[in-house]
C-alpha atoms as a PDB file:
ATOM      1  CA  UNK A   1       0.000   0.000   0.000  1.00  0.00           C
ATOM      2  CA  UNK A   2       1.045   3.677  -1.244  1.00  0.00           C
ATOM      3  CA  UNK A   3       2.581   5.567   1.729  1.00  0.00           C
ATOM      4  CA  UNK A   4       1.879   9.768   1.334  1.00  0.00           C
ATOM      5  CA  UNK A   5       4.888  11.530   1.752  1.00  0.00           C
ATOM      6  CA  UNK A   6       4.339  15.583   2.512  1.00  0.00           C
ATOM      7  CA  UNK A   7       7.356  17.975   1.123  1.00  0.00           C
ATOM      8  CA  UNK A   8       7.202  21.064   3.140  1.00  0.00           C
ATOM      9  CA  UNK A   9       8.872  23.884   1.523  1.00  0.00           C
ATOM     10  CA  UNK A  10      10.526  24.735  -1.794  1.00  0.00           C
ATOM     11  CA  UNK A  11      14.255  25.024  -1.241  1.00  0.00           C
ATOM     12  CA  UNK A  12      17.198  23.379  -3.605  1.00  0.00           C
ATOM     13  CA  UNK A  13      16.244  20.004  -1.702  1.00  0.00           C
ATOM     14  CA  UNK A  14      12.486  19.666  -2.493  1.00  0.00           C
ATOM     15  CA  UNK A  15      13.833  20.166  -6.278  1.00  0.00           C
ATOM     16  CA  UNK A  16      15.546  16.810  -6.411  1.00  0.00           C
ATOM     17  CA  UNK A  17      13.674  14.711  -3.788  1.00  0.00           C
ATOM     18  CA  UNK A  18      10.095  15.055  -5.949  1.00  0.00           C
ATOM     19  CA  UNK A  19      11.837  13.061  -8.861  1.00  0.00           C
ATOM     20  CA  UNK A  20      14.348  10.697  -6.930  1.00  0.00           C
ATOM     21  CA  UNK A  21      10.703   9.807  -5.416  1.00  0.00           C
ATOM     22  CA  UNK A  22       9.660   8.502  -8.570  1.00  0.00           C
ATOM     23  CA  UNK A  23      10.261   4.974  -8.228  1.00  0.00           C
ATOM     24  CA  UNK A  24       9.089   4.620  -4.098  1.00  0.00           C
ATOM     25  CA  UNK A  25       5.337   3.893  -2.954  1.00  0.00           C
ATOM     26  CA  UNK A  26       5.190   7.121  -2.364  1.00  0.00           C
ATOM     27  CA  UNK A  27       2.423   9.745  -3.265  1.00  0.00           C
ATOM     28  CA  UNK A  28       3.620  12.956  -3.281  1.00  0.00           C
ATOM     29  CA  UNK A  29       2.552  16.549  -1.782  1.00  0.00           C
ATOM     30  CA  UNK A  30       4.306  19.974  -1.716  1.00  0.00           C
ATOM     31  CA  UNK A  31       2.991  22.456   1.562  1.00  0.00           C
ATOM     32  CA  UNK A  32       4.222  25.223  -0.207  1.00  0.00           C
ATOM     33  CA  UNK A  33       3.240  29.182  -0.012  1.00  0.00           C
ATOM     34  CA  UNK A  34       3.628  29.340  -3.354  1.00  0.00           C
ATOM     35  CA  UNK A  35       1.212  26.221  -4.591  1.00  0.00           C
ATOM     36  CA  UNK A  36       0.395  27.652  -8.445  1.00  0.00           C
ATOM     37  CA  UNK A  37       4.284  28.101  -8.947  1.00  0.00           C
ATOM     38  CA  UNK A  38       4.638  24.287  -8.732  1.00  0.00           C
ATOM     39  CA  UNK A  39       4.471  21.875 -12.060  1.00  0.00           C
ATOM     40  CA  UNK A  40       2.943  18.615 -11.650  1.00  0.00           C
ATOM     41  CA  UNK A  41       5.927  17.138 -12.897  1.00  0.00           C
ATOM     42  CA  UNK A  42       9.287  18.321 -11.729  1.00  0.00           C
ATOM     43  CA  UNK A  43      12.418  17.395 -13.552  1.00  0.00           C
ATOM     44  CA  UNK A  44      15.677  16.563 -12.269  1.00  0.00           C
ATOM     45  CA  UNK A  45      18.873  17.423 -14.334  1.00  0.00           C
ATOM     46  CA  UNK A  46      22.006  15.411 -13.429  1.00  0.00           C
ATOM     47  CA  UNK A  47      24.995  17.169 -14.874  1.00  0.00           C
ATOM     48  CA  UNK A  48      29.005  17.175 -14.833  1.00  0.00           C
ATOM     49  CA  UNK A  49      30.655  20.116 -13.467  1.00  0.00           C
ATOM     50  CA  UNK A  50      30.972  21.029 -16.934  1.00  0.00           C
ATOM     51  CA  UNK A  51      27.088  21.522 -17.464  1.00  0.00           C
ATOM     52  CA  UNK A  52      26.770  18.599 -19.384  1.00  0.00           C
ATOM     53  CA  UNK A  53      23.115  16.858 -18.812  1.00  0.00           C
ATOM     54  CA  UNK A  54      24.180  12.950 -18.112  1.00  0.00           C
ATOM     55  CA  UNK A  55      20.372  11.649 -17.275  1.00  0.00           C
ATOM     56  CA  UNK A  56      17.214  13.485 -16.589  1.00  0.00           C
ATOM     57  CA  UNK A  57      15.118  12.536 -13.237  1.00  0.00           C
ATOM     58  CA  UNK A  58      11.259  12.852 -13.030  1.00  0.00           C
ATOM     59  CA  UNK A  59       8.446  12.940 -10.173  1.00  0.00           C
ATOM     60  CA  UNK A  60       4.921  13.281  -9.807  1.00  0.00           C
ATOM     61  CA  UNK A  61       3.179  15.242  -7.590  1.00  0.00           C
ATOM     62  CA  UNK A  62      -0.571  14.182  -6.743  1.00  0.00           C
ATOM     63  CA  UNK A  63      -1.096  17.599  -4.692  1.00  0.00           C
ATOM     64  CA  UNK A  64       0.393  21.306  -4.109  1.00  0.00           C
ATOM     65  CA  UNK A  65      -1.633  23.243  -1.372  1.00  0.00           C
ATOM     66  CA  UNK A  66      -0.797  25.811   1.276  1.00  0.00           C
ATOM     67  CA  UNK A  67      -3.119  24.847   3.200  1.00  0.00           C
ATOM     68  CA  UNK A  68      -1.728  22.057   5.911  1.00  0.00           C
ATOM     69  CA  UNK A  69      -4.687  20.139   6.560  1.00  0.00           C
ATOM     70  CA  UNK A  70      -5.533  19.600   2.958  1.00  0.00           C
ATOM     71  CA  UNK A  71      -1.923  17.106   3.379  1.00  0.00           C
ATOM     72  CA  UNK A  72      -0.883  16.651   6.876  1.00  0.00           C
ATOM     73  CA  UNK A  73      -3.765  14.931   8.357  1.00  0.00           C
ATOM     74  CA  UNK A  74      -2.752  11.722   5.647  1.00  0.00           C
ATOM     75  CA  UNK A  75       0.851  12.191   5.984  1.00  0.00           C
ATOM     76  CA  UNK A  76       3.250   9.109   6.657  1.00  0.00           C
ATOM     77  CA  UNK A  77       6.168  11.263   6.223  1.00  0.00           C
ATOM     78  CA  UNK A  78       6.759  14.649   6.517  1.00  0.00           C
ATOM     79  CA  UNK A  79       9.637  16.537   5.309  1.00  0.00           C
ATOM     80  CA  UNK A  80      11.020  19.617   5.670  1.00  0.00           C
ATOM     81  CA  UNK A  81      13.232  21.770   2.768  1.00  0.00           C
ATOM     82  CA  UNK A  82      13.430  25.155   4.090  1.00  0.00           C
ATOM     83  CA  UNK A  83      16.053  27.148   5.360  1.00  0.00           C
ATOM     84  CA  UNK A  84      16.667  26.081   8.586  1.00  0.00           C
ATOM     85  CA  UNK A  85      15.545  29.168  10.984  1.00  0.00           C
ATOM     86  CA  UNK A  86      12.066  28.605   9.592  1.00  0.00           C
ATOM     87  CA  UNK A  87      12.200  25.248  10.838  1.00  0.00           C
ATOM     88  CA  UNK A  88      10.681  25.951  14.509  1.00  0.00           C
ATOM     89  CA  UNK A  89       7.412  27.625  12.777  1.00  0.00           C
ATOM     90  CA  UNK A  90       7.227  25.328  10.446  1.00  0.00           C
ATOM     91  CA  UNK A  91       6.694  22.396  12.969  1.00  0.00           C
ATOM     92  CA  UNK A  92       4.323  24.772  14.957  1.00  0.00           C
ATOM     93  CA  UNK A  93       2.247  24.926  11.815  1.00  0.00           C
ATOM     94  CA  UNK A  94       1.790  21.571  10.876  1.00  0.00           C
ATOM     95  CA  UNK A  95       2.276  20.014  14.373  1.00  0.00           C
ATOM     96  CA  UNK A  96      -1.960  20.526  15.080  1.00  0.00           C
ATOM     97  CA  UNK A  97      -2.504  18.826  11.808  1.00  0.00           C
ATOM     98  CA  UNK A  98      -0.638  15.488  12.323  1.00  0.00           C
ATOM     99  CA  UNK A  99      -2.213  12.003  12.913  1.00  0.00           C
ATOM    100  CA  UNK A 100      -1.517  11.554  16.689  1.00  0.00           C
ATOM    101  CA  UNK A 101      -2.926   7.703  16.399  1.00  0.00           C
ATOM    102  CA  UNK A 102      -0.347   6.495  13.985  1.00  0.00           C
ATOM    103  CA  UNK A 103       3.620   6.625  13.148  1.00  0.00           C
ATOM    104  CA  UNK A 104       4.711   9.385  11.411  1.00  0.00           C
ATOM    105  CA  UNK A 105       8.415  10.205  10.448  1.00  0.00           C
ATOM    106  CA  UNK A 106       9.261  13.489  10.542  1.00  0.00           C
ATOM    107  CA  UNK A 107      12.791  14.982   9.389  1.00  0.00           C
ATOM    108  CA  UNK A 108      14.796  17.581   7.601  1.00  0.00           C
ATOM    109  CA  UNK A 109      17.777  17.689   4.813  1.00  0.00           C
ATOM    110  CA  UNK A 110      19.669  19.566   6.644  1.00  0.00           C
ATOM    111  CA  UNK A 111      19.980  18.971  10.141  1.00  0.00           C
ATOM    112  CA  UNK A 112      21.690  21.330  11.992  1.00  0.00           C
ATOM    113  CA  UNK A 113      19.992  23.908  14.544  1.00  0.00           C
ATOM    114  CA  UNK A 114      19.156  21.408  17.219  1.00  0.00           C
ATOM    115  CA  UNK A 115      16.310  19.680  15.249  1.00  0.00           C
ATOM    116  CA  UNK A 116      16.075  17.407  17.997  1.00  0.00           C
ATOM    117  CA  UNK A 117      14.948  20.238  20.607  1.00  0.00           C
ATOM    118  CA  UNK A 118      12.559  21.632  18.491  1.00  0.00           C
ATOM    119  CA  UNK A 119      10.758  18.106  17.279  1.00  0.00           C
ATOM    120  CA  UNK A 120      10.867  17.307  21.241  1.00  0.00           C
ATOM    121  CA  UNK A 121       9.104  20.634  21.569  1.00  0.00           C
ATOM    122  CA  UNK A 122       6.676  20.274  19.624  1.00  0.00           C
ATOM    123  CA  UNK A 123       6.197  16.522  20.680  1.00  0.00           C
ATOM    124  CA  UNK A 124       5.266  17.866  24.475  1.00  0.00           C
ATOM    125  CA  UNK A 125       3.345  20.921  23.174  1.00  0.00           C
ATOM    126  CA  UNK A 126       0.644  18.780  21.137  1.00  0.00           C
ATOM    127  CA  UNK A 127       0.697  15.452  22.432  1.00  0.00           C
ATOM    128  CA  UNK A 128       1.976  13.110  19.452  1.00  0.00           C
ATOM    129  CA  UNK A 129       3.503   9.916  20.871  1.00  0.00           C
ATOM    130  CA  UNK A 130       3.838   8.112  17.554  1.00  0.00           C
ATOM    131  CA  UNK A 131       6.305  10.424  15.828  1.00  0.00           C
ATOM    132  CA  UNK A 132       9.800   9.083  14.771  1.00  0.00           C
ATOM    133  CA  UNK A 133      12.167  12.149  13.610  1.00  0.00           C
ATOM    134  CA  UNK A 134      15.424  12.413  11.355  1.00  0.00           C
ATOM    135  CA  UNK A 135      18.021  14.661  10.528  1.00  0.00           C
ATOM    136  CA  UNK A 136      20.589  14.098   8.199  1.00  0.00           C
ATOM    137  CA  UNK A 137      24.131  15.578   8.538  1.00  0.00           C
ATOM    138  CA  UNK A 138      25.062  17.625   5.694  1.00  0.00           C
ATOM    139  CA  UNK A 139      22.489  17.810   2.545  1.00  0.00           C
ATOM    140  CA  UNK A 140      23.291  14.337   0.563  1.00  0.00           C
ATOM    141  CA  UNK A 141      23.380  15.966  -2.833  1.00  0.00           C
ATOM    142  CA  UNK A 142      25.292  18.923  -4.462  1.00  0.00           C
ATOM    143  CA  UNK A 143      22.488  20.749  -6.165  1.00  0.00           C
ATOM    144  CA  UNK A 144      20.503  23.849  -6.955  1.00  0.00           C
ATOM    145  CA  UNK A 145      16.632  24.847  -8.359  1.00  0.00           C
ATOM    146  CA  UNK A 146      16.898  25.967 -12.128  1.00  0.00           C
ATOM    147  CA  UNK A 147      13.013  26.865 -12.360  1.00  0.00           C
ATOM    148  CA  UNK A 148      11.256  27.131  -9.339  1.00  0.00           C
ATOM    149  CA  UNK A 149       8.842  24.557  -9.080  1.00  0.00           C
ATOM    150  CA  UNK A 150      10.087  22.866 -12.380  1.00  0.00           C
ATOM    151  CA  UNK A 151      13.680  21.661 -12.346  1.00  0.00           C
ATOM    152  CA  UNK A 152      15.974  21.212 -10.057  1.00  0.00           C
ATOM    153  CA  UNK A 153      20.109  20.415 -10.892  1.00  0.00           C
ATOM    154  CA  UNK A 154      22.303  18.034  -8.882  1.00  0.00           C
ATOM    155  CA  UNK A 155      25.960  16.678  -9.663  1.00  0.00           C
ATOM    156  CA  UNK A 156      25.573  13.868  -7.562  1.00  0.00           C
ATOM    157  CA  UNK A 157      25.291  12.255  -4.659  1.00  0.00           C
ATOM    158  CA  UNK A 158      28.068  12.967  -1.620  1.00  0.00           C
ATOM    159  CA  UNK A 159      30.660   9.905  -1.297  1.00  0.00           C
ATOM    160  CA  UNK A 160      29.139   9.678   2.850  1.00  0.00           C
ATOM    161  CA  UNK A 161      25.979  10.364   3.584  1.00  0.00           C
ATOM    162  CA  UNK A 162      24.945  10.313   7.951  1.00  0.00           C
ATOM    163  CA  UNK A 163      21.666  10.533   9.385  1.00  0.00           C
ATOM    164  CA  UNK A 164      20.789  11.269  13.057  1.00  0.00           C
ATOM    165  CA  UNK A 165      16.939   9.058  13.986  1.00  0.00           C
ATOM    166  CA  UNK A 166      14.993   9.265  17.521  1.00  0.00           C
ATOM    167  CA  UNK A 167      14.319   6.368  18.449  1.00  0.00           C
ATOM    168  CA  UNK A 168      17.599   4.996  17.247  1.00  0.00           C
ATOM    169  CA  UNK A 169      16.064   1.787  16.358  1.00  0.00           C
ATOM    170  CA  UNK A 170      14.321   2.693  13.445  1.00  0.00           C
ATOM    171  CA  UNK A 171      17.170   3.712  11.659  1.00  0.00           C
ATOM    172  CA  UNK A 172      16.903   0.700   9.312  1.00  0.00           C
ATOM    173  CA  UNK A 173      13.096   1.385   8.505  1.00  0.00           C
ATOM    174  CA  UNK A 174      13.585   4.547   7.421  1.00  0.00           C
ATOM    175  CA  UNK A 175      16.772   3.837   5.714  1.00  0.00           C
ATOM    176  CA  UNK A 176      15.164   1.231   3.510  1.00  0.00           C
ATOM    177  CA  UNK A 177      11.541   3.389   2.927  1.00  0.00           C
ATOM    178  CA  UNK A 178      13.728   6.616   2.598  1.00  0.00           C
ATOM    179  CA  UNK A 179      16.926   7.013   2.424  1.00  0.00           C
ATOM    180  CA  UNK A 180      18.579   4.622   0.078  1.00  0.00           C
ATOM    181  CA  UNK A 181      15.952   5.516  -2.436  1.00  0.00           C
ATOM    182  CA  UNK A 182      17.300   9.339  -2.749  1.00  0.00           C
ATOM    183  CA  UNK A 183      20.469   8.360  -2.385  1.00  0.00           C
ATOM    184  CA  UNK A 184      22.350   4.924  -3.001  1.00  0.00           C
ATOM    185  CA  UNK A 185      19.439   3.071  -5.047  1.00  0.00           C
ATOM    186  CA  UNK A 186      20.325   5.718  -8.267  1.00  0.00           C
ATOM    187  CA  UNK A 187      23.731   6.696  -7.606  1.00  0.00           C
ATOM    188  CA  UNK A 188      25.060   3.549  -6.051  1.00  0.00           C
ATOM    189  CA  UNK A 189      26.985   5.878  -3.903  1.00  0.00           C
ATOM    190  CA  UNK A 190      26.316   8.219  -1.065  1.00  0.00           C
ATOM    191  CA  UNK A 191      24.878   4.936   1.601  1.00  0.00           C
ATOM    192  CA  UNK A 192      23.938   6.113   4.742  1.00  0.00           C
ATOM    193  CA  UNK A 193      25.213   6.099   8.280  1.00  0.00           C
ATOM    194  CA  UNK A 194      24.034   6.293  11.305  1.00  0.00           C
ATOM    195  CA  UNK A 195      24.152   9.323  13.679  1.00  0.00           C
ATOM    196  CA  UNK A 196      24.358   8.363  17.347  1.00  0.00           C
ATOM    197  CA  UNK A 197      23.063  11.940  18.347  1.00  0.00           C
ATOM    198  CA  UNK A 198      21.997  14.750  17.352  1.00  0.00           C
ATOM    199  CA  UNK A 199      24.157  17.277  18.847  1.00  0.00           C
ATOM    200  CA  UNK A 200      27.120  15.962  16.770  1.00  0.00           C
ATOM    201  CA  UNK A 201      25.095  17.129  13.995  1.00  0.00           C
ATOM    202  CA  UNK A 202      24.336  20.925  15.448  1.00  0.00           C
ATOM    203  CA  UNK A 203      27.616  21.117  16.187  1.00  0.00           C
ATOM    204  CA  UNK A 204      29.328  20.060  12.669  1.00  0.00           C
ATOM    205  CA  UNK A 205      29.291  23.083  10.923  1.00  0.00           C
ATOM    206  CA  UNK A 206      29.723  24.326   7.577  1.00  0.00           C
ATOM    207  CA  UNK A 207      28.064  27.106   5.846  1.00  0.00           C
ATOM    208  CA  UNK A 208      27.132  28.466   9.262  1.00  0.00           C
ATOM    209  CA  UNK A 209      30.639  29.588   9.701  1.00  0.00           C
ATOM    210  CA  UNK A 210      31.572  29.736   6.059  1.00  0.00           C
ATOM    211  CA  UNK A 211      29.246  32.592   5.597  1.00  0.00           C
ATOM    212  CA  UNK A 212      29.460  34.762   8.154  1.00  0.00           C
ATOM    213  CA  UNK A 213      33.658  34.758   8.356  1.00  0.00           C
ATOM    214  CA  UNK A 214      33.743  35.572   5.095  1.00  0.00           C
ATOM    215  CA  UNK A 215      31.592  38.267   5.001  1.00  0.00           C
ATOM    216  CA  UNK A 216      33.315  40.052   8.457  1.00  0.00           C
ATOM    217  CA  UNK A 217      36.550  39.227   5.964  1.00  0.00           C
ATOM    218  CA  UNK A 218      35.421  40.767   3.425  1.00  0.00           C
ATOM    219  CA  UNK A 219      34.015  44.047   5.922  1.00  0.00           C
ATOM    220  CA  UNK A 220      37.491  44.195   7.432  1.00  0.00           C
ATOM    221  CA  UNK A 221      39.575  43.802   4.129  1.00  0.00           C
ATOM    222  CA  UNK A 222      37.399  46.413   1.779  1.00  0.00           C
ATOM    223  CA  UNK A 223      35.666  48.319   4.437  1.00  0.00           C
ATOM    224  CA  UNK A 224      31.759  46.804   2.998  1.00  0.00           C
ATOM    225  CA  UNK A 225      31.647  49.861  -0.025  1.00  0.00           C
ATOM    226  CA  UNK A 226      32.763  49.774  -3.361  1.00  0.00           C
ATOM    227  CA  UNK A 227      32.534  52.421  -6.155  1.00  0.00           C
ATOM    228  CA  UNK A 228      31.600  49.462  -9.072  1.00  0.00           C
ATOM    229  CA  UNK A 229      29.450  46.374  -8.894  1.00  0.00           C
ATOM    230  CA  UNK A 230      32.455  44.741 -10.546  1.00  0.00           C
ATOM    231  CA  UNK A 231      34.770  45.762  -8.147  1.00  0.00           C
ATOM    232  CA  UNK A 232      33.005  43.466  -5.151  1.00  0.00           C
ATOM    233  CA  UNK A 233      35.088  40.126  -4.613  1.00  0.00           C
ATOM    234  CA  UNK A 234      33.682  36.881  -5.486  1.00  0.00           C
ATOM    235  CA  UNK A 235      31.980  35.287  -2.464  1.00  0.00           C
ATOM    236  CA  UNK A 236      33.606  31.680  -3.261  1.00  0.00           C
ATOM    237  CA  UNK A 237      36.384  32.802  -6.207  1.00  0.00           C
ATOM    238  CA  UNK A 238      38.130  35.026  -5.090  1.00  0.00           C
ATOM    239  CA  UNK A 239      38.227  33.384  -1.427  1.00  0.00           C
ATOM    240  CA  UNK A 240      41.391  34.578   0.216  1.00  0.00           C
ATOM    241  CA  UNK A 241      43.852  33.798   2.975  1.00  0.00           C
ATOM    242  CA  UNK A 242      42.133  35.815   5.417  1.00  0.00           C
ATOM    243  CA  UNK A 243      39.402  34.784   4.778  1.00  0.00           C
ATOM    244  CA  UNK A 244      40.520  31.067   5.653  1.00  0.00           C
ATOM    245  CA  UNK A 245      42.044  32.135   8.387  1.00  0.00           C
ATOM    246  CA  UNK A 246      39.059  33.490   9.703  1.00  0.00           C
ATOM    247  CA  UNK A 247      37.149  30.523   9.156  1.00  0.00           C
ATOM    248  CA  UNK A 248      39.714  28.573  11.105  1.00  0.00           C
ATOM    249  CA  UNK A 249      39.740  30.705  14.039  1.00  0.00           C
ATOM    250  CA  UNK A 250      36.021  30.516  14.359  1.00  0.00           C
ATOM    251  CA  UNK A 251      36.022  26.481  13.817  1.00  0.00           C
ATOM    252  CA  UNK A 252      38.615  26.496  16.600  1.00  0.00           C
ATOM    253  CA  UNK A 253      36.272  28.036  18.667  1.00  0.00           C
ATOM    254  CA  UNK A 254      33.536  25.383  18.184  1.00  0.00           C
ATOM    255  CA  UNK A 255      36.309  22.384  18.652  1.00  0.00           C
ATOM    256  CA  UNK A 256      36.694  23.937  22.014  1.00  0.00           C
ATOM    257  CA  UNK A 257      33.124  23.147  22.874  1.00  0.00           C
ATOM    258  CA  UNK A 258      32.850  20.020  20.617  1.00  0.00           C
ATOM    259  CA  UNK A 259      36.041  18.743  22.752  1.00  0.00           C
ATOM    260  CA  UNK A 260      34.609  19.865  26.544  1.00  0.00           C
ATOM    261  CA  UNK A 261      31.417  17.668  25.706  1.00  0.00           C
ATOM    262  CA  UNK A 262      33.082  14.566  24.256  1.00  0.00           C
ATOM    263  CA  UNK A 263      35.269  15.046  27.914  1.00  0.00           C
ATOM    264  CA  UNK A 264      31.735  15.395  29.702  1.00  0.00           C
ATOM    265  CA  UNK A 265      30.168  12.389  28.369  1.00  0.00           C
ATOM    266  CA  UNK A 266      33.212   9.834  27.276  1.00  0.00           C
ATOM    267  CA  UNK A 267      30.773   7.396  27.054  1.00  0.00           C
ATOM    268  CA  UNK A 268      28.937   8.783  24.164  1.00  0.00           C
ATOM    269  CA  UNK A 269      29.554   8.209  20.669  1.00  0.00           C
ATOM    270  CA  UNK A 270      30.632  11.344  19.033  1.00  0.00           C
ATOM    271  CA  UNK A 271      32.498   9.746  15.612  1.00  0.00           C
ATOM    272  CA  UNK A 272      30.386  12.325  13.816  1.00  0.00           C
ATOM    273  CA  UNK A 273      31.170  15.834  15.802  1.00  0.00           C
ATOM    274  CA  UNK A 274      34.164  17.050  13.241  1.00  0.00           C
ATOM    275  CA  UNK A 275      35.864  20.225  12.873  1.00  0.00           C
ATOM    276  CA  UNK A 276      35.037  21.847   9.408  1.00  0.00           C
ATOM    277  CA  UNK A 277      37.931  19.861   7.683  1.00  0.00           C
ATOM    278  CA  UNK A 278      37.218  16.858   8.759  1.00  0.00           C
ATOM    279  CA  UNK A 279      33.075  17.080   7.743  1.00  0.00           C
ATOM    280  CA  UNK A 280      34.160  17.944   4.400  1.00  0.00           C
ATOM    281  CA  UNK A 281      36.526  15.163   3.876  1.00  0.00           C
ATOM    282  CA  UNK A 282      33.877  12.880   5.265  1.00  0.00           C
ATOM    283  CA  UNK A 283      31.372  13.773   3.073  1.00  0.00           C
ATOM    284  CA  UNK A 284      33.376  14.614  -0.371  1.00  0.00           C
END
């Protein structure tokens, strides 16, 4: 029987889950606040880093709304693809709308923030007992939306994919119904791991601290004003020393709490807590 999987939000990740969908039991929904800017097939493009299209992806969707409880109330899974700080609201908005008399798994593509906290939150707040949450680590694809509601891009799947699940034990459930199928099942790459917690995800940062050093960089080097458009640096191409440097510093600051809770709890598993480095070579 045909499980109903709910897509909440329209970011770079709801782009290229819709079509690596295609060949699950899923039926498909988008929660979207923009519903009539949403095809009823969206097309995946898989391309080289030279552009090149190698293989073309596509998914159905049986419903677009913006309205939760034409979706949620039938939802077996339920996931979000929205930047992150819209996450908390999010759940708050759908949370009223889930079935509290049967498992529902609820998770997000990118999992840092302390997902955890704010699924436990919203567990209390409303009373649901039968949801099982995920978060994965990093996003498992490199992609990007070409139309909005149309096409999505991807140049594959990462080499390590890691996935934090409460309760631990259905890891394998949702690896099988889920995971694999985005993943491993077209690439043959990119299996998943599992997470032992989740604050080894919040706490393995990337773009969180990619961003912001390089825009104080930026600020400190050029003083934030420029006479020509031109004359701005590249975020990512013209990436300097400093600007690394910067990014180290601050990375060095979270190892120094990443390093006082592995000494708090030595009992813990905490393989996946990694300095900025590290994450990257795990994943690429």
């Amino acid at each position: 029987m045909k499980k109903n999987i709910v897509i909440v939000g329209g970011g770079n990740s709801a782009h290229v889950l819709i079509p690596l969908l295609s060949k699950t039991d899923f039926d498909i929904s988008v929660l979207t606040s923009r519903p009539d800017d949403w095809s009823h097939t969206v097309a995946l493009e898989y391309q080289n880093t030279d552009g090149e299209v190698l293989k073309v992806f596509k998914g159905e969707i049986k419903k677009t709304t913006d309205n939760p409880q034409d979706c949620i109330p039938s939802a077996d899974y339920i996931i979000l693809c929205m930047p992150v700080h819209k996450y908390r609201e999010a759940l708050h908005r759908i949370a009223p709308y889930i079935n509290p008399d049967k498992q529902v798994v609820v998770g997000t593509v990118y999992g840092q923030g302390g997902f955890n906290w704010m699924m436990e939150e919203i567990l209390n707040e409303y009373r649901l007992s039968n949801i099982v949450y995920f978060a994965f680590g990093l996003i498992p694809w490199v992609c990007r939306t070409k139309e909005y509601g149309h096409t999505g891009i991807t140049y594959g799947v990462k080499a390590r994919n890691a996935a934090a699940v409460y309760p631990r034990e259905y890891f394998a459930q949702i690896n099988n119904e889920f995971f694999s199928p985005i993943c491993y099942d077209w690439f043959k790459t990119g299996a998943f791991e599992q997470i032992d917690n989740f604050i080894s995800i919040t706490l393995s940062v990337d773009n969180q601290i990619i961003h912001p050093t390089r825009c104080f960089a930026i600020c400190q080097e050029y003083g934030g004003r420029w006479e020509h458009i031109e004359d701005v640096p590249l975020f990512y191409k013209n990436y300097d020393a400093f600007s690394a440097q910067c990014l180290a510093d601050l990375d060095d600051d979270y190892s120094k709490v990443r390093d006082r809770i592995k000494q708090l709890y030595p009992d813990k598993d905490f393989f996946y807590m990694l300095n900025y480095l590290a994450l990257e070579h795990l994943s690429y």
